[in-house]
PDB file of N, CA and C in Angstrom:
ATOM      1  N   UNK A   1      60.642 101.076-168.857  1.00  0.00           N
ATOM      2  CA  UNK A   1      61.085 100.879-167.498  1.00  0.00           C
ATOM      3  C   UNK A   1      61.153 102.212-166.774  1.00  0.00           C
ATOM      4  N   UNK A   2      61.008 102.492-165.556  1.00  0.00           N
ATOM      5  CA  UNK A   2      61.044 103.599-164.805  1.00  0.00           C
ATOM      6  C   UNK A   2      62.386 103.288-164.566  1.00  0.00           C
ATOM      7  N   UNK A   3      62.662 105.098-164.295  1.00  0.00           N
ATOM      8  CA  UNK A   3      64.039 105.257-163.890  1.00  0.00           C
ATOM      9  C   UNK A   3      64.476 104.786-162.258  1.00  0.00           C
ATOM     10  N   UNK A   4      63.245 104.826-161.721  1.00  0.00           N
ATOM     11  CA  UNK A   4      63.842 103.704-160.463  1.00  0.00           C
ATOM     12  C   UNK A   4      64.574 102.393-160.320  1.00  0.00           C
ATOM     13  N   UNK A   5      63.970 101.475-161.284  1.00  0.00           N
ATOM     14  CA  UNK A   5      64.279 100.053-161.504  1.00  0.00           C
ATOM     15  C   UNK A   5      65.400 100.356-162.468  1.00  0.00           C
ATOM     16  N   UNK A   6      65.805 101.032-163.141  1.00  0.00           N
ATOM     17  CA  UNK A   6      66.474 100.974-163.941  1.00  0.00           C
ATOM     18  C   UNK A   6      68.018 101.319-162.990  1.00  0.00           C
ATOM     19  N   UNK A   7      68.121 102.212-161.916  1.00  0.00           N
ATOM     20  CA  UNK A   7      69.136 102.359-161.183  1.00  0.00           C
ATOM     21  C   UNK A   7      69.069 101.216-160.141  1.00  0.00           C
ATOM     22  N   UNK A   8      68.026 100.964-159.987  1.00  0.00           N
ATOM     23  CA  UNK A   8      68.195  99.529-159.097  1.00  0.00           C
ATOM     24  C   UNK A   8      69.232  97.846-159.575  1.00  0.00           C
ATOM     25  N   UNK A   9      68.597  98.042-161.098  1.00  0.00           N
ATOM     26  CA  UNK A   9      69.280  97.153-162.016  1.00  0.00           C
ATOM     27  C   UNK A   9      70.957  97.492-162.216  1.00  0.00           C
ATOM     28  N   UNK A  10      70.896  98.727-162.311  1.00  0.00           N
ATOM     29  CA  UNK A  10      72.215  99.168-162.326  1.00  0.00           C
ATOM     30  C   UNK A  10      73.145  99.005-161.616  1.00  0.00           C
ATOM     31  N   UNK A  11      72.735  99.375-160.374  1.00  0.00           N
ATOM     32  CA  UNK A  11      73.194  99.006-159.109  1.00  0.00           C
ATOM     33  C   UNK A  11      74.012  97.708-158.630  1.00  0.00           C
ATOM     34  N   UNK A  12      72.367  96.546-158.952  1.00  0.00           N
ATOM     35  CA  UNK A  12      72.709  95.232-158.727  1.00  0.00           C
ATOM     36  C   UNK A  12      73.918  94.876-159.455  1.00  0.00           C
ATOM     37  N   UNK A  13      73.826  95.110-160.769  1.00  0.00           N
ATOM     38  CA  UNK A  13      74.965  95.055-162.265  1.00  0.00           C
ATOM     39  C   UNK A  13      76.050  95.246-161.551  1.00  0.00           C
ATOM     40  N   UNK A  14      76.306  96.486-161.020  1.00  0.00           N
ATOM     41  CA  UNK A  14      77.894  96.417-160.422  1.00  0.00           C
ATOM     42  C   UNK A  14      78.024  96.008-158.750  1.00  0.00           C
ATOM     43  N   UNK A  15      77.057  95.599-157.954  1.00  0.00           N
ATOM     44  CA  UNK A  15      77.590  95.284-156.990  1.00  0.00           C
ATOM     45  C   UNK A  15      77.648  93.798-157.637  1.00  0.00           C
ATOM     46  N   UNK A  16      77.336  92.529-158.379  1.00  0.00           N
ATOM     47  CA  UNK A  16      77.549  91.753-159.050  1.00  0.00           C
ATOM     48  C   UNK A  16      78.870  91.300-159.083  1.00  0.00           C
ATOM     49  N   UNK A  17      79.128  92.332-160.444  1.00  0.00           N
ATOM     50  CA  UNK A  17      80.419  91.819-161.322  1.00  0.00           C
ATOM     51  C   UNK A  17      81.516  92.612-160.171  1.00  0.00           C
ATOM     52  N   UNK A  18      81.221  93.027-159.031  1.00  0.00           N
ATOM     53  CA  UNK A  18      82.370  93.003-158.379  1.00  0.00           C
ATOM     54  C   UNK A  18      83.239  91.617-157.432  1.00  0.00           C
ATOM     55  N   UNK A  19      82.158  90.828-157.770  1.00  0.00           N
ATOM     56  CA  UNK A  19      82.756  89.297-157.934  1.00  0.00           C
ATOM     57  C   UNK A  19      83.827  89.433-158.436  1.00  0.00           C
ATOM     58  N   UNK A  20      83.843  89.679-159.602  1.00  0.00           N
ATOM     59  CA  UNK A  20      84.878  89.707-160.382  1.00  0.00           C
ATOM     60  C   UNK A  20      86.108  89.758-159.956  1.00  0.00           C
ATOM     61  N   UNK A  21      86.132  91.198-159.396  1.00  0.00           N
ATOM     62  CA  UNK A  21      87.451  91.796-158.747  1.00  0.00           C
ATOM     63  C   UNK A  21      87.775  90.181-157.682  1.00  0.00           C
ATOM     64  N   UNK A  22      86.630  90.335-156.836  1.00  0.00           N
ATOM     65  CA  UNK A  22      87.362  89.257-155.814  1.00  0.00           C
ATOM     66  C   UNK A  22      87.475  87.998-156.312  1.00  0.00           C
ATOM     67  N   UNK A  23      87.364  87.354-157.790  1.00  0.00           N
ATOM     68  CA  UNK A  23      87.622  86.144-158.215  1.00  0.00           C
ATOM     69  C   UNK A  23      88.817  86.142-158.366  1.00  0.00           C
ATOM     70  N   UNK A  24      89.501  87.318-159.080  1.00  0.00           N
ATOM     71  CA  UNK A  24      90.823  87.796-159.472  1.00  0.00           C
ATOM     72  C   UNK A  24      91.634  87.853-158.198  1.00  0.00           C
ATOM     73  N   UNK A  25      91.775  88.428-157.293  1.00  0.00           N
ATOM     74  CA  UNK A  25      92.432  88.198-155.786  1.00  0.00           C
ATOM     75  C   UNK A  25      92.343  86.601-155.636  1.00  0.00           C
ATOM     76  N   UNK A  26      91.088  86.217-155.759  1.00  0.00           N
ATOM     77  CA  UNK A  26      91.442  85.219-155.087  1.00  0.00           C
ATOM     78  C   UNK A  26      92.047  84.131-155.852  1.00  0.00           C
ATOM     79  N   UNK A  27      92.087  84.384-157.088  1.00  0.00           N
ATOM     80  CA  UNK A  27      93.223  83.162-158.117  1.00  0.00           C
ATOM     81  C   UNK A  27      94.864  83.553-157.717  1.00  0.00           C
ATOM     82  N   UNK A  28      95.000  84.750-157.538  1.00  0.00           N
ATOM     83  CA  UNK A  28      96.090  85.367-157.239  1.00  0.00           C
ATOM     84  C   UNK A  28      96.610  84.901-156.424  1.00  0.00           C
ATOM     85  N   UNK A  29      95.839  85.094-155.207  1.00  0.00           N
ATOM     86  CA  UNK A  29      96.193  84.585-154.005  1.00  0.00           C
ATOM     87  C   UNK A  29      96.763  82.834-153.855  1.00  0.00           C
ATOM     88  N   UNK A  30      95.528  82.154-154.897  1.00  0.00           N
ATOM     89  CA  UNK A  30      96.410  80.536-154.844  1.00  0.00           C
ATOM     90  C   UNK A  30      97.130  80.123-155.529  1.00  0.00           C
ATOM     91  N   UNK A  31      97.577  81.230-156.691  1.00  0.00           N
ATOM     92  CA  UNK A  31      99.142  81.418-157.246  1.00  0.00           C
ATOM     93  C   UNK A  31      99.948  81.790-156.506  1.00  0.00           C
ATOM     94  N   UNK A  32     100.083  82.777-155.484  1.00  0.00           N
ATOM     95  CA  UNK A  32     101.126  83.063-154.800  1.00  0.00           C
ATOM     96  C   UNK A  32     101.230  82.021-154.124  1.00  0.00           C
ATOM     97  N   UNK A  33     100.173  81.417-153.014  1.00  0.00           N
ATOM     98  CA  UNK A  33     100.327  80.441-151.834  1.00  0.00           C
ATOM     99  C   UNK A  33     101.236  79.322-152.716  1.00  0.00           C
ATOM    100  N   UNK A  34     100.834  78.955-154.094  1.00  0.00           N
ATOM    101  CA  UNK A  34     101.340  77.858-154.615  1.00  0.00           C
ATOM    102  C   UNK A  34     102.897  78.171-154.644  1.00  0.00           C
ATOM    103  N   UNK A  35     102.949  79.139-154.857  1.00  0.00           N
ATOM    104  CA  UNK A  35     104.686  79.650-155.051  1.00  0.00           C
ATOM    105  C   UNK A  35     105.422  79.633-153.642  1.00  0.00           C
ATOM    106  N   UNK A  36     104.727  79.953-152.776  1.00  0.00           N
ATOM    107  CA  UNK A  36     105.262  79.985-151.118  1.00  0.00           C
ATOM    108  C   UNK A  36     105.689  78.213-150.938  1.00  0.00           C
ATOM    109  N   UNK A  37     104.680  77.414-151.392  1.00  0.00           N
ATOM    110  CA  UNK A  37     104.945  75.778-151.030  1.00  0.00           C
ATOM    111  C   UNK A  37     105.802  75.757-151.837  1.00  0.00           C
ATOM    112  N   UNK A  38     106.140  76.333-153.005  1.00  0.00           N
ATOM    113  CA  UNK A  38     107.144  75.451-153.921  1.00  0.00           C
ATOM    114  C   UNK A  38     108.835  75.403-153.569  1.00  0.00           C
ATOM    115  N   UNK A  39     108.883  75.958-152.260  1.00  0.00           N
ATOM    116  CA  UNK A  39     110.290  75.751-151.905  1.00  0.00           C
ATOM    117  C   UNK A  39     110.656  74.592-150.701  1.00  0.00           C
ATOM    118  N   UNK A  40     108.791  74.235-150.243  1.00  0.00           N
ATOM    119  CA  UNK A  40     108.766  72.707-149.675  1.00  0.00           C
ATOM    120  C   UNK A  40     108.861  71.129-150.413  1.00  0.00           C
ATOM    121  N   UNK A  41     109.205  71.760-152.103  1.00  0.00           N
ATOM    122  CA  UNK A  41     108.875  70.812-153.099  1.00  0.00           C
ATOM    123  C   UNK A  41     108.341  69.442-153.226  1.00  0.00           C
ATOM    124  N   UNK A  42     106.909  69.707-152.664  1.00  0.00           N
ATOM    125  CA  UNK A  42     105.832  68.402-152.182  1.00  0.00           C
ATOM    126  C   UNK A  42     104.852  68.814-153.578  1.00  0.00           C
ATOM    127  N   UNK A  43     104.963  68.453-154.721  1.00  0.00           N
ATOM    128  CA  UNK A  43     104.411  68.999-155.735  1.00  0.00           C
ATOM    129  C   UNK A  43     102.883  68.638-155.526  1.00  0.00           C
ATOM    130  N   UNK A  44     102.266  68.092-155.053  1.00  0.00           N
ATOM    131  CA  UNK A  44     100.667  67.517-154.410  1.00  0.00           C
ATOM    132  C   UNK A  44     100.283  69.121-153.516  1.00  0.00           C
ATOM    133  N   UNK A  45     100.969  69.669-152.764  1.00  0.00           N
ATOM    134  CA  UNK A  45     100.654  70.819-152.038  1.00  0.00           C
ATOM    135  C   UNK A  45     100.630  71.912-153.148  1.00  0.00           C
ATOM    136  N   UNK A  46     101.646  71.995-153.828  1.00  0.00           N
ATOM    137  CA  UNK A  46     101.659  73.282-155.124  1.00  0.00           C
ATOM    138  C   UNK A  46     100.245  72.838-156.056  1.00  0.00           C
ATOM    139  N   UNK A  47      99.901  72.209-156.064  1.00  0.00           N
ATOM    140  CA  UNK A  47      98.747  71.931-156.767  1.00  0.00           C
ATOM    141  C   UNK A  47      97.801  71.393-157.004  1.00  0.00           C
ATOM    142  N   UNK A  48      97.977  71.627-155.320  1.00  0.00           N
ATOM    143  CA  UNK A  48      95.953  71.685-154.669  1.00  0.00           C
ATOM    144  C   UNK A  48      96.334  73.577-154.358  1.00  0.00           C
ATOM    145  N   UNK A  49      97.067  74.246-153.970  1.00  0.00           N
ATOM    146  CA  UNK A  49      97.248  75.512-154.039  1.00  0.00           C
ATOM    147  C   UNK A  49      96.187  75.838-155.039  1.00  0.00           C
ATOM    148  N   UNK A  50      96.942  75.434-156.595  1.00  0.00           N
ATOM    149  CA  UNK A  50      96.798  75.868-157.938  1.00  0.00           C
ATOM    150  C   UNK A  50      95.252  76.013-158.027  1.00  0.00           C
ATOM    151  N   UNK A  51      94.697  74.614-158.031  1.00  0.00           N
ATOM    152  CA  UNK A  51      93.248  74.473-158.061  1.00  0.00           C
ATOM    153  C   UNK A  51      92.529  74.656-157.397  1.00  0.00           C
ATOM    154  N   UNK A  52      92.719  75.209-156.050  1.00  0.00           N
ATOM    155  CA  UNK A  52      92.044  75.505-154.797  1.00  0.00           C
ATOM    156  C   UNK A  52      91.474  77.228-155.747  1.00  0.00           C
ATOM    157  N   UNK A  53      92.581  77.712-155.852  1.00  0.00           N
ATOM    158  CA  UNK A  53      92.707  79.146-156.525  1.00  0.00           C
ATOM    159  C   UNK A  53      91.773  79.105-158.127  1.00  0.00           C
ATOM    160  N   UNK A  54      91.469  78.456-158.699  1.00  0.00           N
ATOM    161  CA  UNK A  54      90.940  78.125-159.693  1.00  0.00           C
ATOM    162  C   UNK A  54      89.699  78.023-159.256  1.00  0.00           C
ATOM    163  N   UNK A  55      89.523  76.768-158.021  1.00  0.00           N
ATOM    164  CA  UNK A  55      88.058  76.461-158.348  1.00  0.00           C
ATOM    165  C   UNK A  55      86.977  77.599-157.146  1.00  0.00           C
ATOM    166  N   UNK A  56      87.903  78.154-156.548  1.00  0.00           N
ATOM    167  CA  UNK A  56      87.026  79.525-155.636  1.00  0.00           C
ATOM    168  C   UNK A  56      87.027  80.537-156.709  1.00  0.00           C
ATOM    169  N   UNK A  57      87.801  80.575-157.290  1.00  0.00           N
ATOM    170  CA  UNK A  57      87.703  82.125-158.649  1.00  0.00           C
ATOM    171  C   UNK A  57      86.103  81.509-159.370  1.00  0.00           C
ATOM    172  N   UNK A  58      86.652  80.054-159.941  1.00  0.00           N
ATOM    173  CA  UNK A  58      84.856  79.821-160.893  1.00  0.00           C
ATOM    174  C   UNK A  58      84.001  80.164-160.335  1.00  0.00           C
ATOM    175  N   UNK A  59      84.069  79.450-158.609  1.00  0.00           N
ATOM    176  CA  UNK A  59      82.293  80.064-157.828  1.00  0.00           C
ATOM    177  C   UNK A  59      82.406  80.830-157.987  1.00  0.00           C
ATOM    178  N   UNK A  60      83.276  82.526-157.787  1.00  0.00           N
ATOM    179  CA  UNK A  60      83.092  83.410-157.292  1.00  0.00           C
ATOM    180  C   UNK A  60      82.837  84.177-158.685  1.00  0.00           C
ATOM    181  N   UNK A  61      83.112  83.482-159.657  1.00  0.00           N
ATOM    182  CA  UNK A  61      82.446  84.232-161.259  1.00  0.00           C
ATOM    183  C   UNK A  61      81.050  84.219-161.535  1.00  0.00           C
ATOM    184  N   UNK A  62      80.140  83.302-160.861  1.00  0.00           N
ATOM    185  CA  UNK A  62      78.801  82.524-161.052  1.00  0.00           C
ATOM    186  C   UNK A  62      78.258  83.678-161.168  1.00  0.00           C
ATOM    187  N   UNK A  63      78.428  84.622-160.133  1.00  0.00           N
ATOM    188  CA  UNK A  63      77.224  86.093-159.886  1.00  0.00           C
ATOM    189  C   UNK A  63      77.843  86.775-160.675  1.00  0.00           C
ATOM    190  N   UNK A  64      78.950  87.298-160.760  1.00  0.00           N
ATOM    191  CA  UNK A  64      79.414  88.263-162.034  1.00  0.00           C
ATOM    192  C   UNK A  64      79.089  88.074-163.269  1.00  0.00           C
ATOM    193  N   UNK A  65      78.830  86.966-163.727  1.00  0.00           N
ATOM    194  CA  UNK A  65      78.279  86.706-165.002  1.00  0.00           C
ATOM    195  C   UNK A  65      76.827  87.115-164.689  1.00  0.00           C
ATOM    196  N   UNK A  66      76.128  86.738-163.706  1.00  0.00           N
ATOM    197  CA  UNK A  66      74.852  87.303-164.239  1.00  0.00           C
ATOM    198  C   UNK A  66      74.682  89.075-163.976  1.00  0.00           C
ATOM    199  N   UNK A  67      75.853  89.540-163.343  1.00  0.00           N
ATOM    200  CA  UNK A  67      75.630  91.043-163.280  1.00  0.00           C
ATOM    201  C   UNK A  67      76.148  91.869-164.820  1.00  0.00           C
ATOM    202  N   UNK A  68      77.123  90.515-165.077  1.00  0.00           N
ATOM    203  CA  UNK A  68      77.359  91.117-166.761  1.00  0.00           C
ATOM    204  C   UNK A  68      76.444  90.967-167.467  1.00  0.00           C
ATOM    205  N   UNK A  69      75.601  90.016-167.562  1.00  0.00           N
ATOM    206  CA  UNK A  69      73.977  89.666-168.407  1.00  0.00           C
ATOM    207  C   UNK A  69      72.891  91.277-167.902  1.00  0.00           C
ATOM    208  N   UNK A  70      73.339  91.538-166.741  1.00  0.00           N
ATOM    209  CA  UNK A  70      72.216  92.844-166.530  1.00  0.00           C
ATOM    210  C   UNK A  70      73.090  93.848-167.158  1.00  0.00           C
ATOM    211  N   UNK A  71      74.011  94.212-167.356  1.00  0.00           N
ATOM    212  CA  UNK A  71      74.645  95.195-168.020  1.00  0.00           C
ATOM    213  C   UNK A  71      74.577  95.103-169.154  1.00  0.00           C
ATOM    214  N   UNK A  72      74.560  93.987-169.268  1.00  0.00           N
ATOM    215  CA  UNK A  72      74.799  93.726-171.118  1.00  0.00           C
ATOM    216  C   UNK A  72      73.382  93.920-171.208  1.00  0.00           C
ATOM    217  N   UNK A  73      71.911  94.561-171.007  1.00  0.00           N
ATOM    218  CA  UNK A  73      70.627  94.308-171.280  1.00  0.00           C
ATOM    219  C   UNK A  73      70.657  95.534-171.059  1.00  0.00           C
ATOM    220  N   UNK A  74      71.428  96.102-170.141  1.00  0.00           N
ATOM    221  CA  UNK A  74      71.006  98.010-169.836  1.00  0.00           C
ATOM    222  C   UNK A  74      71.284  98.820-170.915  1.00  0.00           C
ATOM    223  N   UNK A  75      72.605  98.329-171.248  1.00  0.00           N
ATOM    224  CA  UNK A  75      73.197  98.948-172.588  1.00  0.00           C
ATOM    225  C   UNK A  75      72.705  98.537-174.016  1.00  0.00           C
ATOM    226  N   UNK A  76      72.303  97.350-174.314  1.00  0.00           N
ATOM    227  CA  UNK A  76      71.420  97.247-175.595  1.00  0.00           C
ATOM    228  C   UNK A  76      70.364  97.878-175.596  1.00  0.00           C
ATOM    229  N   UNK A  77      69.552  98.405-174.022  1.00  0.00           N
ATOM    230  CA  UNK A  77      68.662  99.262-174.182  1.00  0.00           C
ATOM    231  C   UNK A  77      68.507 101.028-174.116  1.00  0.00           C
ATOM    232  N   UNK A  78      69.644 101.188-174.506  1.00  0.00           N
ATOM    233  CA  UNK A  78      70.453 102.443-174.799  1.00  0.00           C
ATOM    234  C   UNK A  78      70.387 103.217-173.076  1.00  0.00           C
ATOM    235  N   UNK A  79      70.293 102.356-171.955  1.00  0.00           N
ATOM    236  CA  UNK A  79      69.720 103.275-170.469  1.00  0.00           C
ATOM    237  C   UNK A  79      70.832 103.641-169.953  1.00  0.00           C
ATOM    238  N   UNK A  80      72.514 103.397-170.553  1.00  0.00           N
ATOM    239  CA  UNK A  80      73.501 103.595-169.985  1.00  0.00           C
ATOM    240  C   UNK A  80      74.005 104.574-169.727  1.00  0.00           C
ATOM    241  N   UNK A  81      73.617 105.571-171.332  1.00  0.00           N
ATOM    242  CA  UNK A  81      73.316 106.860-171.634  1.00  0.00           C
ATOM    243  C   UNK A  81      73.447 108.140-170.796  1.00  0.00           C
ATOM    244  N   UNK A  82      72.642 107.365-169.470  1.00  0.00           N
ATOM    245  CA  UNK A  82      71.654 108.443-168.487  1.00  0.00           C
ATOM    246  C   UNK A  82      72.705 108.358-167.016  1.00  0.00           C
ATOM    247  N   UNK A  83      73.477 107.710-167.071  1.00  0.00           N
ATOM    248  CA  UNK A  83      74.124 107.861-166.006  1.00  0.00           C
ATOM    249  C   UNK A  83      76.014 107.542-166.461  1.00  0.00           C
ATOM    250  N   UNK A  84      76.671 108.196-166.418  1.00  0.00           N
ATOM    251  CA  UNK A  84      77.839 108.918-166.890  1.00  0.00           C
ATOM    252  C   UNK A  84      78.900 108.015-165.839  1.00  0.00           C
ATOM    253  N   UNK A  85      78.223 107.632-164.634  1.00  0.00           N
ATOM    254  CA  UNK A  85      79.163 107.080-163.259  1.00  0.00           C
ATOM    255  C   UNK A  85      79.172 105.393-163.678  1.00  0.00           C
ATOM    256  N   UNK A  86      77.642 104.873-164.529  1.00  0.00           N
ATOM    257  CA  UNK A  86      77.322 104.137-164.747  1.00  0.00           C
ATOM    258  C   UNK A  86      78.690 102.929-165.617  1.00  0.00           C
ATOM    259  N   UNK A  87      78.467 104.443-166.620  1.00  0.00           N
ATOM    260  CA  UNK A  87      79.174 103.674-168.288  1.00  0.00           C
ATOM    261  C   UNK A  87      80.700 103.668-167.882  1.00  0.00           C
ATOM    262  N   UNK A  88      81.375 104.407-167.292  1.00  0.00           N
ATOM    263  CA  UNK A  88      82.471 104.612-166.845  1.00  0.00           C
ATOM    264  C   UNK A  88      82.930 103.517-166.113  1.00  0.00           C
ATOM    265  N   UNK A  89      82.342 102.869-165.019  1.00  0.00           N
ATOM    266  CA  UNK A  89      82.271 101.794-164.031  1.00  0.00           C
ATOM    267  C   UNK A  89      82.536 100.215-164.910  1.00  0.00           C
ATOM    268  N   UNK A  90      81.310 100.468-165.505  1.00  0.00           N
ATOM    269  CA  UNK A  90      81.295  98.989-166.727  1.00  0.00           C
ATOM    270  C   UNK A  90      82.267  98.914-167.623  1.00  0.00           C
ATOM    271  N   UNK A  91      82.818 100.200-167.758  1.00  0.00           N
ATOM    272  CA  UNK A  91      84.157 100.278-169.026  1.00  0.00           C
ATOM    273  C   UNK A  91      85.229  99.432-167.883  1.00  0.00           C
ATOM    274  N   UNK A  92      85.218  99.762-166.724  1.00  0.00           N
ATOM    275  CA  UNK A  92      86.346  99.028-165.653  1.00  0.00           C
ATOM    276  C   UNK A  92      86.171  97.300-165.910  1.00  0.00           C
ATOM    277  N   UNK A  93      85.289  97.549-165.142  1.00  0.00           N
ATOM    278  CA  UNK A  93      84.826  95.905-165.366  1.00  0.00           C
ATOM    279  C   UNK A  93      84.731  95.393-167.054  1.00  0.00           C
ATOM    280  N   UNK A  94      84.623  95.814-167.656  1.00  0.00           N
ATOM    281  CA  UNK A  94      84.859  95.539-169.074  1.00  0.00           C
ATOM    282  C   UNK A  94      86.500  94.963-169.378  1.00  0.00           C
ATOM    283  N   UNK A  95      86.925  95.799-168.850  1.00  0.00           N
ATOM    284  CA  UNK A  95      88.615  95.542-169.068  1.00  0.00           C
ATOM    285  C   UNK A  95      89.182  94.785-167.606  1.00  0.00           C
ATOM    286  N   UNK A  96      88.118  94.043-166.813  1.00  0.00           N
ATOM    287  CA  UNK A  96      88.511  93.167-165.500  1.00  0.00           C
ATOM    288  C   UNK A  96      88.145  91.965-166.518  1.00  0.00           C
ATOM    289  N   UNK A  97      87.040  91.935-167.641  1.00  0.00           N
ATOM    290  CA  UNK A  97      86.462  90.717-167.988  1.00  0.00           C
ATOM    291  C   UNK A  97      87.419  90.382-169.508  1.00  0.00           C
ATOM    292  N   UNK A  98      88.015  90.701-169.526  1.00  0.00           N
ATOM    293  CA  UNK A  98      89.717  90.810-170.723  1.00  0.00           C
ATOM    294  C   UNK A  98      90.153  89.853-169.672  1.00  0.00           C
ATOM    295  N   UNK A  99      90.675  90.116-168.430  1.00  0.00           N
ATOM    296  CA  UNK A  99      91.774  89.174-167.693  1.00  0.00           C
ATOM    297  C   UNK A  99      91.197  87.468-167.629  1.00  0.00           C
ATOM    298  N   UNK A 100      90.081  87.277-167.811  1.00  0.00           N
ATOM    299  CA  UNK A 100      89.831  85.637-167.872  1.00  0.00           C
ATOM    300  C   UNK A 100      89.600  85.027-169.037  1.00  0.00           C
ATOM    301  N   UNK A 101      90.498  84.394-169.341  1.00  0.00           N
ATOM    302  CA  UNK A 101      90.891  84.090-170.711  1.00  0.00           C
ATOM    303  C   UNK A 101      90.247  82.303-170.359  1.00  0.00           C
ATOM    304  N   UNK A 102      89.586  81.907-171.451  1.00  0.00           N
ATOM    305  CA  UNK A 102      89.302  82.459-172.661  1.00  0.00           C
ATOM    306  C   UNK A 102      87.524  83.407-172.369  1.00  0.00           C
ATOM    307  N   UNK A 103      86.921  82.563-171.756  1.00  0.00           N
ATOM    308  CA  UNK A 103      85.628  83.152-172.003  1.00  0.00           C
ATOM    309  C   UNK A 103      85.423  84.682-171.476  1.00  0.00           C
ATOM    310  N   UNK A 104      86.132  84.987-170.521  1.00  0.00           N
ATOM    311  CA  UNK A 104      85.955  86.324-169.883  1.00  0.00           C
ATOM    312  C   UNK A 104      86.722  87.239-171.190  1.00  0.00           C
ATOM    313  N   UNK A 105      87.484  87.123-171.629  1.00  0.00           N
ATOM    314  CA  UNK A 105      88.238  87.690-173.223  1.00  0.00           C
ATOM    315  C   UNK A 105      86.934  88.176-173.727  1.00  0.00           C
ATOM    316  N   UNK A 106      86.321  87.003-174.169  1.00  0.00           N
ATOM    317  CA  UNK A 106      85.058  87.259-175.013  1.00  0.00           C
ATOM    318  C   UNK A 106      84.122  88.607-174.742  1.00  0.00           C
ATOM    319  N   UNK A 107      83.680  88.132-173.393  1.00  0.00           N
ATOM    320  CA  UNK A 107      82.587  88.725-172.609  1.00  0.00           C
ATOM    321  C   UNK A 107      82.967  90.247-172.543  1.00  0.00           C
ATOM    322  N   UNK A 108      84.203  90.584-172.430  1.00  0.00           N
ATOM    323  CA  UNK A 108      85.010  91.666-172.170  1.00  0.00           C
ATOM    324  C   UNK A 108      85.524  92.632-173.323  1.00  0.00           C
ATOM    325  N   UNK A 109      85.218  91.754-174.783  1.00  0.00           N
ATOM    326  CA  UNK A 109      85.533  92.598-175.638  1.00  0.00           C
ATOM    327  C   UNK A 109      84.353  92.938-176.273  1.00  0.00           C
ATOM    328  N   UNK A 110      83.332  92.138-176.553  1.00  0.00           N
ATOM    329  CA  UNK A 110      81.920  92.192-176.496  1.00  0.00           C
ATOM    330  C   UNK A 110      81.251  93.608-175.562  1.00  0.00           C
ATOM    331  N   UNK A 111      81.342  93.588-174.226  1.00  0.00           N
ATOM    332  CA  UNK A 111      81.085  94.730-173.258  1.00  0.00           C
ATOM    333  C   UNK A 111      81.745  95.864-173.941  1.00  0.00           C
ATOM    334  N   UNK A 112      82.845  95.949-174.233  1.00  0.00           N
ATOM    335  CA  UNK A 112      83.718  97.090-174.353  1.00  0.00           C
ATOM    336  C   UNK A 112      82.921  97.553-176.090  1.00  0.00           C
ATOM    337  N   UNK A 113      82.806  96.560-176.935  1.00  0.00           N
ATOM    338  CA  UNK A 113      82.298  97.338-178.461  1.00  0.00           C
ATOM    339  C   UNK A 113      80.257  97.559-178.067  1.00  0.00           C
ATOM    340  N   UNK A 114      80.460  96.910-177.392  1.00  0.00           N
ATOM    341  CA  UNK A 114      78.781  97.685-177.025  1.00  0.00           C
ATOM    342  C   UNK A 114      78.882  99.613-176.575  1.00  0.00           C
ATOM    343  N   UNK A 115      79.591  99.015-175.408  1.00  0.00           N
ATOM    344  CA  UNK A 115      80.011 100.722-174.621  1.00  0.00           C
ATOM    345  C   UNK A 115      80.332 101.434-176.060  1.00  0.00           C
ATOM    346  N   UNK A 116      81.157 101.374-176.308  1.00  0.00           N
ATOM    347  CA  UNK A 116      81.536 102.218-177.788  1.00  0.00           C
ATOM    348  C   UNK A 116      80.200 102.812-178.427  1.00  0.00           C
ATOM    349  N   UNK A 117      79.622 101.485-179.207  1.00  0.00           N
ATOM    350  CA  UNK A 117      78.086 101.775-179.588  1.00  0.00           C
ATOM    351  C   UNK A 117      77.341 102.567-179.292  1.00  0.00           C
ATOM    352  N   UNK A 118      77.128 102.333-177.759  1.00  0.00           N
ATOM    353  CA  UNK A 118      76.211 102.977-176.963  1.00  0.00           C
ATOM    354  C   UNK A 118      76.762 104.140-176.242  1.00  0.00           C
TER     355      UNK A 118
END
């Protein structure tokens, strides 16, 4: 691969999994809202909150997973190596993909013993 495409890939990789970050706000966010209704105690409002916050976090994981699939392909191909801003960045998001339990756990401890590796 040329080192062009290879920072291009890189690139994409973390503007991607910065889904992430905003999946996390936004579950947050329909945990808190759910907590704001719960002193109207209409338990139907606390939890469409709940799942409102749930099911915008899943869409908003769809692209982060595939920016973790390009990371996870940069680094088995030892290209992570070459950029220092790169590996550092993915170690973040490595430990953003710990906070979604269960499968993001996975994905996140997986990322993190690659980085090591590599």
């Amino acid at each position: 691969m040329k080192q062009s495409s290879i920072v291009f890939l890189a690139v994409v990789s973390l503007f991607l999994q910065a889904f992430l970050l905003i999946s996390l706000i936004s579950f947050f966010i329909g945990i808190y809202n759910a907590y704001a209704a719960f002193a109207g105690g209409d338990p139907k409002l606390i939890a469409g909150h709940i799942s409102s916050g749930i099911v915008i976090s899943l869409i908003q994981i769809a692209p982060a997973i595939l920016g973790y699939f390009i990371s996870y392909m940069l680094i088995k191909n030892k290209r992570v190596n070459d950029f220092a801003l790169l590996k550092s960045a993915l170690k973040f998001y490595a430990y953003l993909w710990l906070l979604f339990i269960p499968i993001g756990t996975i994905l996140g401890a997986k990322l993190l013993t690659q980085l090591k590796k590599g």
